[in-house]
N, C-alpha and C. Protein backbone atom coordinates (compact mmCIF):
# COMPACT_ATOMS: atom_id res chain seq x y z
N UNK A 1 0.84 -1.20 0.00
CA UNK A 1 0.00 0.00 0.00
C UNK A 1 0.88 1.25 0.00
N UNK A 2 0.89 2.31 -0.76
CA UNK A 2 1.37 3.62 -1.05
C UNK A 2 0.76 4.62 0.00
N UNK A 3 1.81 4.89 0.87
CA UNK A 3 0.98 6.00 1.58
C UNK A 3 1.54 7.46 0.99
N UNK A 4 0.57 8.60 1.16
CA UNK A 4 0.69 9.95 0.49
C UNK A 4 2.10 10.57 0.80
N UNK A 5 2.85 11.69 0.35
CA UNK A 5 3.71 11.90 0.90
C UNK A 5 3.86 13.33 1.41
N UNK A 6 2.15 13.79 1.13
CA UNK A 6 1.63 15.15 1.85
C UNK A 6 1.78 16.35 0.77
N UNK A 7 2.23 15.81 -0.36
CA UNK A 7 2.38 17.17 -1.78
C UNK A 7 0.63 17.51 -1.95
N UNK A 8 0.77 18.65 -2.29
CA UNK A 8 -0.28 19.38 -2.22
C UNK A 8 -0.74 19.84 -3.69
N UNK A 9 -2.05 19.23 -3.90
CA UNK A 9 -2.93 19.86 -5.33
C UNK A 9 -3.04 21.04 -5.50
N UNK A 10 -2.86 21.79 -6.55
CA UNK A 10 -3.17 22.81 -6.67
C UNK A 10 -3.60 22.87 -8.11
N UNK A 11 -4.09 24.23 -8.17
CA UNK A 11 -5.43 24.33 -9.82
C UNK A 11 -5.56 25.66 -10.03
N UNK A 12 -4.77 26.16 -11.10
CA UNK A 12 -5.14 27.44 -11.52
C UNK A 12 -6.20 27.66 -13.09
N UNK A 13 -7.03 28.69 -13.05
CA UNK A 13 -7.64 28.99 -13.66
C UNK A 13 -8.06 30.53 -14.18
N UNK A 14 -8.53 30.75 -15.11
CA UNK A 14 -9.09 31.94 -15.41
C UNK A 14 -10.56 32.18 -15.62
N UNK A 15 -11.59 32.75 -15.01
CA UNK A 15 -12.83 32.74 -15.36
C UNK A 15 -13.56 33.90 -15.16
N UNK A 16 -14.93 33.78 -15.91
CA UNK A 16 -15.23 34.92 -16.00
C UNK A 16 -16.30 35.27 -14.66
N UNK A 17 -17.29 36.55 -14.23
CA UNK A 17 -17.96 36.23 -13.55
C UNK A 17 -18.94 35.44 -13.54
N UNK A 18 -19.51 35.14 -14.28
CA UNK A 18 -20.32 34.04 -14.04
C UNK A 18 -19.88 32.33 -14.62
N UNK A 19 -18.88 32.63 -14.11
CA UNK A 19 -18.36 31.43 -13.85
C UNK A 19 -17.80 30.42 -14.90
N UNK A 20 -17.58 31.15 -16.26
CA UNK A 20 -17.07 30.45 -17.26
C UNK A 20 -15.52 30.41 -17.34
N UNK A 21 -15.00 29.38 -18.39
CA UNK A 21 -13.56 29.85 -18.45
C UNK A 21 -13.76 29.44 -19.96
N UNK A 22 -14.64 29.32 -20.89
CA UNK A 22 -14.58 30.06 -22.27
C UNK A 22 -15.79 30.70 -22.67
N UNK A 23 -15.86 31.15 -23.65
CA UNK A 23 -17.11 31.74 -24.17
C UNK A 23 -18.27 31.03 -24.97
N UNK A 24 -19.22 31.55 -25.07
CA UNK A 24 -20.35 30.59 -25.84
C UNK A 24 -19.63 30.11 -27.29
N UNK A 25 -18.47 30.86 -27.72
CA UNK A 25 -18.56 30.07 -29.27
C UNK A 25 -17.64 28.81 -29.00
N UNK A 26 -17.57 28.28 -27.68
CA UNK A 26 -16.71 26.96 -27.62
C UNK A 26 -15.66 26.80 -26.83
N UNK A 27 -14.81 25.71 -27.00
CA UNK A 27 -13.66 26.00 -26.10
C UNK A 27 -12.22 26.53 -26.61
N UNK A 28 -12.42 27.53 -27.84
CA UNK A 28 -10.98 28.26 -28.35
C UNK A 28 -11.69 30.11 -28.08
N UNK A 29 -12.96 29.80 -27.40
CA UNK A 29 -13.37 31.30 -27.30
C UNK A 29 -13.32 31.57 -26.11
N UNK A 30 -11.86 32.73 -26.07
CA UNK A 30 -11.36 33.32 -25.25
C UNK A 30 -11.31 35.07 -24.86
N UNK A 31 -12.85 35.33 -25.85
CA UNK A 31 -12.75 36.86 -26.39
C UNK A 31 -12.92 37.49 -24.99
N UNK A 32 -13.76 37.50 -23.76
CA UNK A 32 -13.83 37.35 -22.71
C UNK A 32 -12.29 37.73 -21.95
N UNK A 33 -11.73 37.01 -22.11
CA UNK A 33 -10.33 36.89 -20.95
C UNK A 33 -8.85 37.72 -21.49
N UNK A 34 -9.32 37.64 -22.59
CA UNK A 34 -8.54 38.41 -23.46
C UNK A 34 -7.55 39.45 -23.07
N UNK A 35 -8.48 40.61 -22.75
CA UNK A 35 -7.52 41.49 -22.37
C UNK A 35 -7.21 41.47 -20.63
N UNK A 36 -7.26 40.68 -20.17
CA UNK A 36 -6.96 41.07 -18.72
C UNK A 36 -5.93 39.94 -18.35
N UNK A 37 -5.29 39.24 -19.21
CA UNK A 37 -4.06 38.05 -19.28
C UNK A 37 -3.24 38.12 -19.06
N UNK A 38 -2.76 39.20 -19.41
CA UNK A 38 -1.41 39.85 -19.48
C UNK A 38 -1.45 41.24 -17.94
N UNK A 39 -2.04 41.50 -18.07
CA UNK A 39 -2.38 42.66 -16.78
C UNK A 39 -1.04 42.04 -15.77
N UNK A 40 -0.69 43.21 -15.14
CA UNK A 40 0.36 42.94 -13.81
C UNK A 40 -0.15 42.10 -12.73
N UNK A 41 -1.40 42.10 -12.65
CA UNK A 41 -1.88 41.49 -11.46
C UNK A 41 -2.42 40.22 -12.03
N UNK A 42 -2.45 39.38 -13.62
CA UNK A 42 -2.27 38.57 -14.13
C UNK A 42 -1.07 37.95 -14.08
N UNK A 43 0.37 38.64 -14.25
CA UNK A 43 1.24 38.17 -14.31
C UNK A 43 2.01 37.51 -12.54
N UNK A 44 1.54 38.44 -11.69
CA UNK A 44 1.68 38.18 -10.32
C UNK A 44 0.74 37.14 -9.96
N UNK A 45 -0.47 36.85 -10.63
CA UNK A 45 -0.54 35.86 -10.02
C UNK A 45 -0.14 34.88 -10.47
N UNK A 46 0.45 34.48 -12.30
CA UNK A 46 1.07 32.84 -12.52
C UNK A 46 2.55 33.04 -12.09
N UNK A 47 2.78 34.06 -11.26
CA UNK A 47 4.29 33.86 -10.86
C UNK A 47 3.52 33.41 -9.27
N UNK A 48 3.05 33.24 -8.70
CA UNK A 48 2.62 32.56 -7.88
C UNK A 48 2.07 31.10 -7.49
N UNK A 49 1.62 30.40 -8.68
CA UNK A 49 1.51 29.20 -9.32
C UNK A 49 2.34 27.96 -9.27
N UNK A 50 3.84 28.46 -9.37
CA UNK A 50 4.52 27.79 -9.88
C UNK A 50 5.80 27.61 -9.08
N UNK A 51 6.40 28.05 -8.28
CA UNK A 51 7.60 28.10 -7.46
C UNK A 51 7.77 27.07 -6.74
N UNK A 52 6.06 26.51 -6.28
CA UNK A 52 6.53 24.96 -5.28
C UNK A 52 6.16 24.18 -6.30
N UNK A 53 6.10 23.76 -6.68
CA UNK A 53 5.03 22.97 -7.78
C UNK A 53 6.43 22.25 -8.28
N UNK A 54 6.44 21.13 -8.73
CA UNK A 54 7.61 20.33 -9.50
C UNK A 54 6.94 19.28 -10.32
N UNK A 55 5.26 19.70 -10.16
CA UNK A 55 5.03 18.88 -11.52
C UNK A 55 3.39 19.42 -12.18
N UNK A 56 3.86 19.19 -13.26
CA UNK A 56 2.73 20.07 -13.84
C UNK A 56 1.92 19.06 -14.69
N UNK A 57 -0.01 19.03 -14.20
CA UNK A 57 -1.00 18.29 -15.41
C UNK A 57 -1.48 18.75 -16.24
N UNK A 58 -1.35 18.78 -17.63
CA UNK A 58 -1.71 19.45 -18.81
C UNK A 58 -2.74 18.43 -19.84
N UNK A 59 -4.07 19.07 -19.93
CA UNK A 59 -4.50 18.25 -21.04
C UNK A 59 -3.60 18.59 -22.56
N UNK A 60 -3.88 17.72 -23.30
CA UNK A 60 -3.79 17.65 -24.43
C UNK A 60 -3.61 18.94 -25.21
N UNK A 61 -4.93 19.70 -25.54
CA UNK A 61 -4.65 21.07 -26.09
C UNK A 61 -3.69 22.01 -25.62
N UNK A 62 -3.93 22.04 -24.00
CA UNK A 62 -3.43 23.43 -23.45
C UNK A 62 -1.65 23.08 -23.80
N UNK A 63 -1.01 21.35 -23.35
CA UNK A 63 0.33 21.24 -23.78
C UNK A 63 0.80 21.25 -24.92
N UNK A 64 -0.21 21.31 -25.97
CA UNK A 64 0.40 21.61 -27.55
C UNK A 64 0.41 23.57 -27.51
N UNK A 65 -0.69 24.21 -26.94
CA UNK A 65 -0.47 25.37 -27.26
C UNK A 65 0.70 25.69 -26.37
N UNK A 66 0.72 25.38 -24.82
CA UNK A 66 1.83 25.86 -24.26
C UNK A 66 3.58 25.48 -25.21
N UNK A 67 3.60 24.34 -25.09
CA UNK A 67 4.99 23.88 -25.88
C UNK A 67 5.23 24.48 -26.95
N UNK A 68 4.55 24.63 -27.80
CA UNK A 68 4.73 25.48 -28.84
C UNK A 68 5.01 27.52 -28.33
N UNK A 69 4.70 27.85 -27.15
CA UNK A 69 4.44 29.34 -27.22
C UNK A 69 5.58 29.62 -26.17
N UNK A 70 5.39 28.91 -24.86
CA UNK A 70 6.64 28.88 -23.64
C UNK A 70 7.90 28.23 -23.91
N UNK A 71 8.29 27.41 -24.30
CA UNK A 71 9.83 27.91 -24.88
C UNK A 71 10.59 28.57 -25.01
N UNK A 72 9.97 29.38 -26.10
CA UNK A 72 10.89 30.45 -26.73
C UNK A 72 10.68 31.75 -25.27
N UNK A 73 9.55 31.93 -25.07
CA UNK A 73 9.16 32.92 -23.74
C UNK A 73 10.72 32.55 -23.08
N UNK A 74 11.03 31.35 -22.58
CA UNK A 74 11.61 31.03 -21.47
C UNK A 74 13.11 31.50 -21.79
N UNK A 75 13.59 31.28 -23.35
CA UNK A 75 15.15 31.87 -23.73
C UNK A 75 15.10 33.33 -24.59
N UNK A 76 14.31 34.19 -23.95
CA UNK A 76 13.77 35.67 -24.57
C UNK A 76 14.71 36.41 -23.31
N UNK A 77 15.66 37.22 -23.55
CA UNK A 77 16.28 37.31 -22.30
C UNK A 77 15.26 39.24 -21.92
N UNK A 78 14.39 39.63 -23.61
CA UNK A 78 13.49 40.53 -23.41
C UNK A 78 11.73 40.35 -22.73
N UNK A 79 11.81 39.19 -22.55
CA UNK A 79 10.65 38.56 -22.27
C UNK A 79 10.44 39.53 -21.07
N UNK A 80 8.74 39.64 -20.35
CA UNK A 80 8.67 40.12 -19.09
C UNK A 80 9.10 38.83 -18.03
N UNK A 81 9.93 39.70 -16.58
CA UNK A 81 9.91 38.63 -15.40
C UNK A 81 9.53 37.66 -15.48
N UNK A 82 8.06 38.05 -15.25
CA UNK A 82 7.01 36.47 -14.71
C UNK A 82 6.80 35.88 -15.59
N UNK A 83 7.08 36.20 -16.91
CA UNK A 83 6.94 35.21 -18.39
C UNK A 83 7.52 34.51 -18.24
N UNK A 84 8.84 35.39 -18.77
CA UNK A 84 10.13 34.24 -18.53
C UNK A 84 10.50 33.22 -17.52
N UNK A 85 9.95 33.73 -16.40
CA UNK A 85 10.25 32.37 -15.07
C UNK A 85 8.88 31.45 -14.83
N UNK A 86 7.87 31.79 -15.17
CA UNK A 86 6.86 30.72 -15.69
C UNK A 86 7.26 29.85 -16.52
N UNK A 87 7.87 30.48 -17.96
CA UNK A 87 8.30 29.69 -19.15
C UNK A 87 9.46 28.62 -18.66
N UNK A 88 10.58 29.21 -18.27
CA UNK A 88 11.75 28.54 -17.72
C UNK A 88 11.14 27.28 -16.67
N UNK A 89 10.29 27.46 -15.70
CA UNK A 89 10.01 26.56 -15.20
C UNK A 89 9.05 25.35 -16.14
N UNK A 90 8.42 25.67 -16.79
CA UNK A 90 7.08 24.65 -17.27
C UNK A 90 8.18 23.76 -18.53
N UNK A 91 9.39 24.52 -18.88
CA UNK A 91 10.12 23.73 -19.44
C UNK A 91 10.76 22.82 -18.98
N UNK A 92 11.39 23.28 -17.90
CA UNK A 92 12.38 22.18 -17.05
C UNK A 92 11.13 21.35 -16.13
N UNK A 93 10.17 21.46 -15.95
CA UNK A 93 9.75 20.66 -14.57
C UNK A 93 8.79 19.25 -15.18
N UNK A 94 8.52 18.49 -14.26
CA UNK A 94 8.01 17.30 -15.11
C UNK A 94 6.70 17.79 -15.24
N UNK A 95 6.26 17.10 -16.60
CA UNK A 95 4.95 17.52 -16.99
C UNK A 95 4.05 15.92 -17.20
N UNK A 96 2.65 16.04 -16.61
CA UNK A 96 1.95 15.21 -17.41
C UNK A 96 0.77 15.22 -18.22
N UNK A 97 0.88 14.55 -19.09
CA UNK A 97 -0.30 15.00 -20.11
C UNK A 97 -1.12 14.32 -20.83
N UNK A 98 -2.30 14.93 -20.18
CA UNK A 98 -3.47 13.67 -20.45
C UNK A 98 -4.01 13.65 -21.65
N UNK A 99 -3.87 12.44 -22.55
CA UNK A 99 -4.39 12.29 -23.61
C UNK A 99 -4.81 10.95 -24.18
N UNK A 100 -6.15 10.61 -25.09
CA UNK A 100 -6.49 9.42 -25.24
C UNK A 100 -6.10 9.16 -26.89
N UNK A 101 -5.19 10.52 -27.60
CA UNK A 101 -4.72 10.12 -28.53
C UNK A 101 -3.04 10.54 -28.88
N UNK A 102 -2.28 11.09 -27.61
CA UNK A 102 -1.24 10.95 -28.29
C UNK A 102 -0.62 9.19 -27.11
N UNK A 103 0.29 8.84 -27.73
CA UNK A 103 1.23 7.64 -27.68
C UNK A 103 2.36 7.82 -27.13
N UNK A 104 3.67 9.18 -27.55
CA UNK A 104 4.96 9.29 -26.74
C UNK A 104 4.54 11.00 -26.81
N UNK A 105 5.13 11.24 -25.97
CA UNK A 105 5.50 12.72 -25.60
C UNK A 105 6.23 13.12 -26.15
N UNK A 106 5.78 14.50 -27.19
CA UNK A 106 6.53 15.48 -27.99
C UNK A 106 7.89 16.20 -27.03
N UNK A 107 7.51 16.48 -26.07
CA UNK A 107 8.13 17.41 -25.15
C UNK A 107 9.20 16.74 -24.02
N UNK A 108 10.13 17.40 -23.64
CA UNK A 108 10.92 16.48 -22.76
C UNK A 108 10.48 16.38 -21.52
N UNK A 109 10.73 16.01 -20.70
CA UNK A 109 10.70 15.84 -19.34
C UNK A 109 9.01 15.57 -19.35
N UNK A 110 8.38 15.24 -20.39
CA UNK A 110 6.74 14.30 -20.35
C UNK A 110 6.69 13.07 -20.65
N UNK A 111 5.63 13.01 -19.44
CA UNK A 111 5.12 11.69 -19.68
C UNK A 111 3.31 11.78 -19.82
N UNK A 112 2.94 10.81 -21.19
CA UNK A 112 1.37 10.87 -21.97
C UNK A 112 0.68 9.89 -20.79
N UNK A 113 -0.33 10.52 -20.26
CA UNK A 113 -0.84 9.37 -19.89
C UNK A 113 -2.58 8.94 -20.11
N UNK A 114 -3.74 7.92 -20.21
CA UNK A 114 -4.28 8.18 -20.45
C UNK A 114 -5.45 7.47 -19.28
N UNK A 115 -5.37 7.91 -18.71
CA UNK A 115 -6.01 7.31 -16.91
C UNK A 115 -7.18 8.15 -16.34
N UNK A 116 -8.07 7.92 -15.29
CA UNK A 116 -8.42 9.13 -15.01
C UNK A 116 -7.80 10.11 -14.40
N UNK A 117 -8.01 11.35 -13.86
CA UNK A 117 -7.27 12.08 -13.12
C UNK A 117 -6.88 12.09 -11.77
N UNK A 118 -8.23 11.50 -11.16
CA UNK A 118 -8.05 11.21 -9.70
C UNK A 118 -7.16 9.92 -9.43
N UNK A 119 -7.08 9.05 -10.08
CA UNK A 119 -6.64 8.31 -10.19
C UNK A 119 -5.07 8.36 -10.24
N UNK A 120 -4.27 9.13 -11.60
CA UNK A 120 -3.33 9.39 -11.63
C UNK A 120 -2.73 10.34 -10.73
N UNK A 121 -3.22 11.56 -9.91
CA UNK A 121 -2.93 12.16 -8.73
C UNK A 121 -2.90 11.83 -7.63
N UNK A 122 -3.07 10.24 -7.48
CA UNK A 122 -3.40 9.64 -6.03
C UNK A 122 -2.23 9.41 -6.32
N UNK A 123 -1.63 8.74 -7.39
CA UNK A 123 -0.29 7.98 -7.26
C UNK A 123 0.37 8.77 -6.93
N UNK A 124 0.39 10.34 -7.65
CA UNK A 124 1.76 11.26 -7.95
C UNK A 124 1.94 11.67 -5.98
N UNK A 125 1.00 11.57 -5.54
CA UNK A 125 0.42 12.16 -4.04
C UNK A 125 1.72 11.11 -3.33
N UNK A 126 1.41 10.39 -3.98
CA UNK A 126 2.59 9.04 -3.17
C UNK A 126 3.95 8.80 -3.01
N UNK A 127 4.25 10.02 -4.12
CA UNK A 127 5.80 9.65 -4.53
C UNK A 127 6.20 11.31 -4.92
N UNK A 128 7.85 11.72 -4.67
CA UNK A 128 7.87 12.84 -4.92
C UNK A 128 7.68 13.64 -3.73
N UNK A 129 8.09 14.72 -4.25
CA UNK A 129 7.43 16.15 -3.00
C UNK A 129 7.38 17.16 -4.04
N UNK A 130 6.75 18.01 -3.29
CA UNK A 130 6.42 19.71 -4.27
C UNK A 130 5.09 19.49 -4.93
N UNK A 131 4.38 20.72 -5.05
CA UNK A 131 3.05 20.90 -5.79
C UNK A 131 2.93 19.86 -6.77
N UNK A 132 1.83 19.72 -6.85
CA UNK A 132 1.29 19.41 -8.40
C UNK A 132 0.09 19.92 -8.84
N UNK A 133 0.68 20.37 -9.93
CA UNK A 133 -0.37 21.65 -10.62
C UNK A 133 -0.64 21.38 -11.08
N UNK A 134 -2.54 21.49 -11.59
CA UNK A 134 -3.28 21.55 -12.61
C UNK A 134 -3.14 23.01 -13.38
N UNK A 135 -2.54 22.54 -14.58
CA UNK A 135 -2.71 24.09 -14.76
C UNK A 135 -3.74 24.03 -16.27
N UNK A 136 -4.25 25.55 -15.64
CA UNK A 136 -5.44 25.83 -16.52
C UNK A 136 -6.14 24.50 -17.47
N UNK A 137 -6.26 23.43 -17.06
CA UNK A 137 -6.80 22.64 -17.94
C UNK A 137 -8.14 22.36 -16.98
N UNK A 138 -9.25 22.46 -17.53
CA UNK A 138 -10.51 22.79 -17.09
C UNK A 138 -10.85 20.80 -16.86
N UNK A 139 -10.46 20.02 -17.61
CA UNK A 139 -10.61 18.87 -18.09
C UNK A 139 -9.89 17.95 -16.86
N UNK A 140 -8.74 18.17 -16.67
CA UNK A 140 -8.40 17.71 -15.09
C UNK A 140 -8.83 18.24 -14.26
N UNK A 141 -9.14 19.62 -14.03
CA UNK A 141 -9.36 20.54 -12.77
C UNK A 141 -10.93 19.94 -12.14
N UNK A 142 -11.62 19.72 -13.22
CA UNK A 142 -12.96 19.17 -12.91
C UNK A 142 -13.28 17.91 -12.12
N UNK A 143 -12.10 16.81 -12.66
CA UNK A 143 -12.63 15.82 -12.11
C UNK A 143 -11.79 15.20 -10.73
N UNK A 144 -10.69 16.73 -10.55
CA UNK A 144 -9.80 16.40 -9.37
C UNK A 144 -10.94 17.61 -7.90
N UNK A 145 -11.44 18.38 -8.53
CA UNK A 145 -12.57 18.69 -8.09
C UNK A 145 -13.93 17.99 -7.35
N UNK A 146 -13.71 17.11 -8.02
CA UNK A 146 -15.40 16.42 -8.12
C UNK A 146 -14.72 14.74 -6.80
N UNK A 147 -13.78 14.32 -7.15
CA UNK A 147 -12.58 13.78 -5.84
C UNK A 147 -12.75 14.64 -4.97
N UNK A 148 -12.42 15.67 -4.61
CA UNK A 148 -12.38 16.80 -3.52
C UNK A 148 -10.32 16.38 -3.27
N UNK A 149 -9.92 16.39 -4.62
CA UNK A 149 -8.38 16.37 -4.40
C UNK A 149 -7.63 17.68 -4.40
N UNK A 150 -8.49 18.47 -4.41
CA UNK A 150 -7.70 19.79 -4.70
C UNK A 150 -7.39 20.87 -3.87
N UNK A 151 -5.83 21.02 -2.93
CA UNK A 151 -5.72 21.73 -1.66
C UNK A 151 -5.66 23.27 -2.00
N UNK A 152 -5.23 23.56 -3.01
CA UNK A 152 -5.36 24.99 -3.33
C UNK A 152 -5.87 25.52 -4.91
N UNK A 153 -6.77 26.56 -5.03
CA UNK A 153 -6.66 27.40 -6.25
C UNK A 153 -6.71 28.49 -6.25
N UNK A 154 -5.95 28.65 -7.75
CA UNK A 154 -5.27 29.57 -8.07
C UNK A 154 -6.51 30.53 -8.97
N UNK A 155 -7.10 31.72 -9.02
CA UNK A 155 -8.04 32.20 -9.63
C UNK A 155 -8.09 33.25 -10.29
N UNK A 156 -8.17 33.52 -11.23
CA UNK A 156 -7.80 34.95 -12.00
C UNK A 156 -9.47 35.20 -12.33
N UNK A 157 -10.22 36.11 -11.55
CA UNK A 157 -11.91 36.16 -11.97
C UNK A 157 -11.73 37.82 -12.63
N UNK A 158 -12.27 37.64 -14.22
CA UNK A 158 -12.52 38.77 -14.77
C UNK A 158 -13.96 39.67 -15.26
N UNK A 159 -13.84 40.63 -15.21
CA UNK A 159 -14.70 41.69 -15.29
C UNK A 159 -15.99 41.99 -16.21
N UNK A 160 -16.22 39.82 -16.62
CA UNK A 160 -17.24 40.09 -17.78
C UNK A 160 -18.00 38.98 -17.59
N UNK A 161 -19.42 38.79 -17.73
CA UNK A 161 -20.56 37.92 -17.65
C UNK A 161 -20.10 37.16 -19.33
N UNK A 162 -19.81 36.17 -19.72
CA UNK A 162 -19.73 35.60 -20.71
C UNK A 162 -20.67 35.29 -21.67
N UNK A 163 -21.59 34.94 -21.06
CA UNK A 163 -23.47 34.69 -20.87
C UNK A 163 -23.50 33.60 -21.75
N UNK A 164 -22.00 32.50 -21.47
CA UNK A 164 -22.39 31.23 -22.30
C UNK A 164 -20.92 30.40 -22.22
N UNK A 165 -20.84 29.02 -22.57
CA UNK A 165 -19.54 28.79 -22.52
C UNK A 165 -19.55 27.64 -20.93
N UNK A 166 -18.61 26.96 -21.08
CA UNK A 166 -18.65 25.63 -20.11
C UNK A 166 -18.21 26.43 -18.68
N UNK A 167 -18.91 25.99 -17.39
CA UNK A 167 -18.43 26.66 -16.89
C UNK A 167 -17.62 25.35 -15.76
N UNK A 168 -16.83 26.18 -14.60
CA UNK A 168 -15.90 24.90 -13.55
C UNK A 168 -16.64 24.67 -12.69
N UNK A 169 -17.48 25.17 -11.79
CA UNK A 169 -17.99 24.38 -11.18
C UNK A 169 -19.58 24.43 -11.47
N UNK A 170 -19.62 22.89 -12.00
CA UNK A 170 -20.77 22.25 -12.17
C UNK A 170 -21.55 21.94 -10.47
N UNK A 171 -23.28 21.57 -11.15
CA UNK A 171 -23.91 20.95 -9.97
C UNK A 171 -22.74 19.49 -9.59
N UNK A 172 -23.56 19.43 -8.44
CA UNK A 172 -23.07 18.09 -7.98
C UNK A 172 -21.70 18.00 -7.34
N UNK A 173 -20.84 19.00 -7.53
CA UNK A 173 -19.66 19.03 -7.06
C UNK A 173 -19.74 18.33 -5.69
N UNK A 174 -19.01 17.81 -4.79
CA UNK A 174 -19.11 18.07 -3.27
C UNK A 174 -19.19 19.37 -2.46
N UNK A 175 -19.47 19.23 -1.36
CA UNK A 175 -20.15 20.57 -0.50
C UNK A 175 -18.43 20.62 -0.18
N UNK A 176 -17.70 21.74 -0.29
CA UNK A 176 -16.37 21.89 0.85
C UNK A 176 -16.32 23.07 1.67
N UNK A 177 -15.62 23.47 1.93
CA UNK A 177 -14.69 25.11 2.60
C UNK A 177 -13.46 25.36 2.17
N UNK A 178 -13.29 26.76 1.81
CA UNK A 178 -12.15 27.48 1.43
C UNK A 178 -12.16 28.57 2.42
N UNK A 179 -10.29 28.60 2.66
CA UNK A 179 -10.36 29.56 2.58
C UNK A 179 -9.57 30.68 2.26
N UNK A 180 -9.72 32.01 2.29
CA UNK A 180 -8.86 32.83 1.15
C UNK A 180 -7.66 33.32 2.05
N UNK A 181 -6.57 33.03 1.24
CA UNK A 181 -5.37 33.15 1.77
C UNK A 181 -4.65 34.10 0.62
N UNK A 182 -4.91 34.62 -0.38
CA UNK A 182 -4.05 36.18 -0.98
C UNK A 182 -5.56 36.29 -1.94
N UNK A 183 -5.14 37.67 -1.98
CA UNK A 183 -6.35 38.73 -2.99
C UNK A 183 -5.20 39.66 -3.41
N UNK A 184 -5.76 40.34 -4.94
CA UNK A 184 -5.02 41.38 -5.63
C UNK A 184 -6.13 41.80 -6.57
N UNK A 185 -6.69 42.65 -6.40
CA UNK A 185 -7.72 43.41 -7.58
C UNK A 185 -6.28 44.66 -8.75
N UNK A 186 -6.70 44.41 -9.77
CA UNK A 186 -6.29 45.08 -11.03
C UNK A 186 -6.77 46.32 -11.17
N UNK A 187 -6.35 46.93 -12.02
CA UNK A 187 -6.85 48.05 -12.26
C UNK A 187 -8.07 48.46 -13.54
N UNK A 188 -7.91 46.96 -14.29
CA UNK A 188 -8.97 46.66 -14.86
C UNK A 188 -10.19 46.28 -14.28
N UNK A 189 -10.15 45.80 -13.14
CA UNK A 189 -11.46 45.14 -12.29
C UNK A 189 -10.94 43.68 -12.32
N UNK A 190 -10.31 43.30 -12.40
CA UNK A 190 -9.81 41.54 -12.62
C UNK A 190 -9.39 41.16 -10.87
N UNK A 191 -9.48 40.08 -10.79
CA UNK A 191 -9.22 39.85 -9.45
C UNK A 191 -8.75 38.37 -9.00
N UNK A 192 -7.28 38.65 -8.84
CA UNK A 192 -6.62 37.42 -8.47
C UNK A 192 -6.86 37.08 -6.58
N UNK A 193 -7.02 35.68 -7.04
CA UNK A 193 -7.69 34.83 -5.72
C UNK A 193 -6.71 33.70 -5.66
N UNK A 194 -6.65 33.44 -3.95
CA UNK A 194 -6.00 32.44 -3.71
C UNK A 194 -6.97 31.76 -2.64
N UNK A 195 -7.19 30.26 -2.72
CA UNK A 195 -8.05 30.18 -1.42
C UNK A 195 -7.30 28.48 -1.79
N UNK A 196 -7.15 27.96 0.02
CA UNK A 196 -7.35 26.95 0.14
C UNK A 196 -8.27 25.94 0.88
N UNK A 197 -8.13 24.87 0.61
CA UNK A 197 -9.17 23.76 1.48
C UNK A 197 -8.80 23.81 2.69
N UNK A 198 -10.37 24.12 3.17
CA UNK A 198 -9.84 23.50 4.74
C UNK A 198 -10.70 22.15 4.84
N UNK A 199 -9.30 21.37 5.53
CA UNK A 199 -9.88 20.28 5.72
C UNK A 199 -9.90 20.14 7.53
């Protein structure tokens, strides 16, 4: 039997106020989040994300768009701060990435896997130390959610009703408690959140 070794879930996201993290035309509609991504108090919060964390869960899409875009971010010696040390890290740190159609991992330091999520985070829980991050993938975040595996998130809530579009938390979730441990409002109205589980 594998006992835990106390690393801690964590789940960042971006959403809107009413609770979406894309827009009604699907899941590449991002017209919504758009401009408040980049904001300072955007960038402070994925430099917050990532410092304990030594392993990162990526669906499928988000690790083809990231690998392709963070890279080069990471050897830009003009890049901003928190770009560049987001980028630098998501390159070097282990990544996993859930997919039911790729086979080997494009990217180094990945491993494809095609399991459920709760499932595959019980193990990672077992072995290792340092975070493990869901990052922005709505597709793990949900069903490590719906487990009640998730000790912290990470929240970027922006300044627009979407009025359509999948949203994160569905009915049925489990009942929990959070609670909020950093806030930063923008100057756009955007508002980075940190809250964890209390268990």
């Amino acid at each position: 039997m594998t006992r835990p070794t106390g690393r801690r879930v964590t789940a960042n996201l971006v959403l809107s106020l009413d609770g979406r993290y894309n827009g009604p035309g699907g899941p590449g509609d991002f017209a919504a989040f758009a401009p408040y991504v980049s904001s300072e108090v955007s960038r402070r919060q994925m430099s917050r994300i990532w410092p304990e964390a030594t392993t990162a869960l990526l669906g499928r899409l988000n690790a083809e768009g990231f690998m392709a875009y963070w890279p080069q971010v990471a050897e830009d010696d003009a890049a901003d701060p928190h770009d560049r040390g987001y980028a630098k890290w998501l390159v070097d740190t282990e990544k996993v990435v859930f997919s039911t159609t790729l086979s080997d991992a494009p990217w180094e330091r990945t491993r494809v896997v095609n399991a459920p999520a709760a499932e595959v985070v019980s193990s990672l829980k077992a072995e290792g130390g340092g975070d493990i991050l869901a990052n922005n993938s709505s597709s793990i975040i949900k069903p490590l959610l719906e487990a009640d595996l998730v000790d912290r998130l990470y929240l970027l809530v922006v300044p627009e009703i979407a009025g359509g579009g999948q949203r994160l938390f569905e009915d049925g979730l489990p009942a929990t408690k959070w609670g909020l441990a950093e806030q930063e409002v923008g100057a756009s109205g955007e508002i980075a959140l940190v809250y964890d589980r209390a268990r």
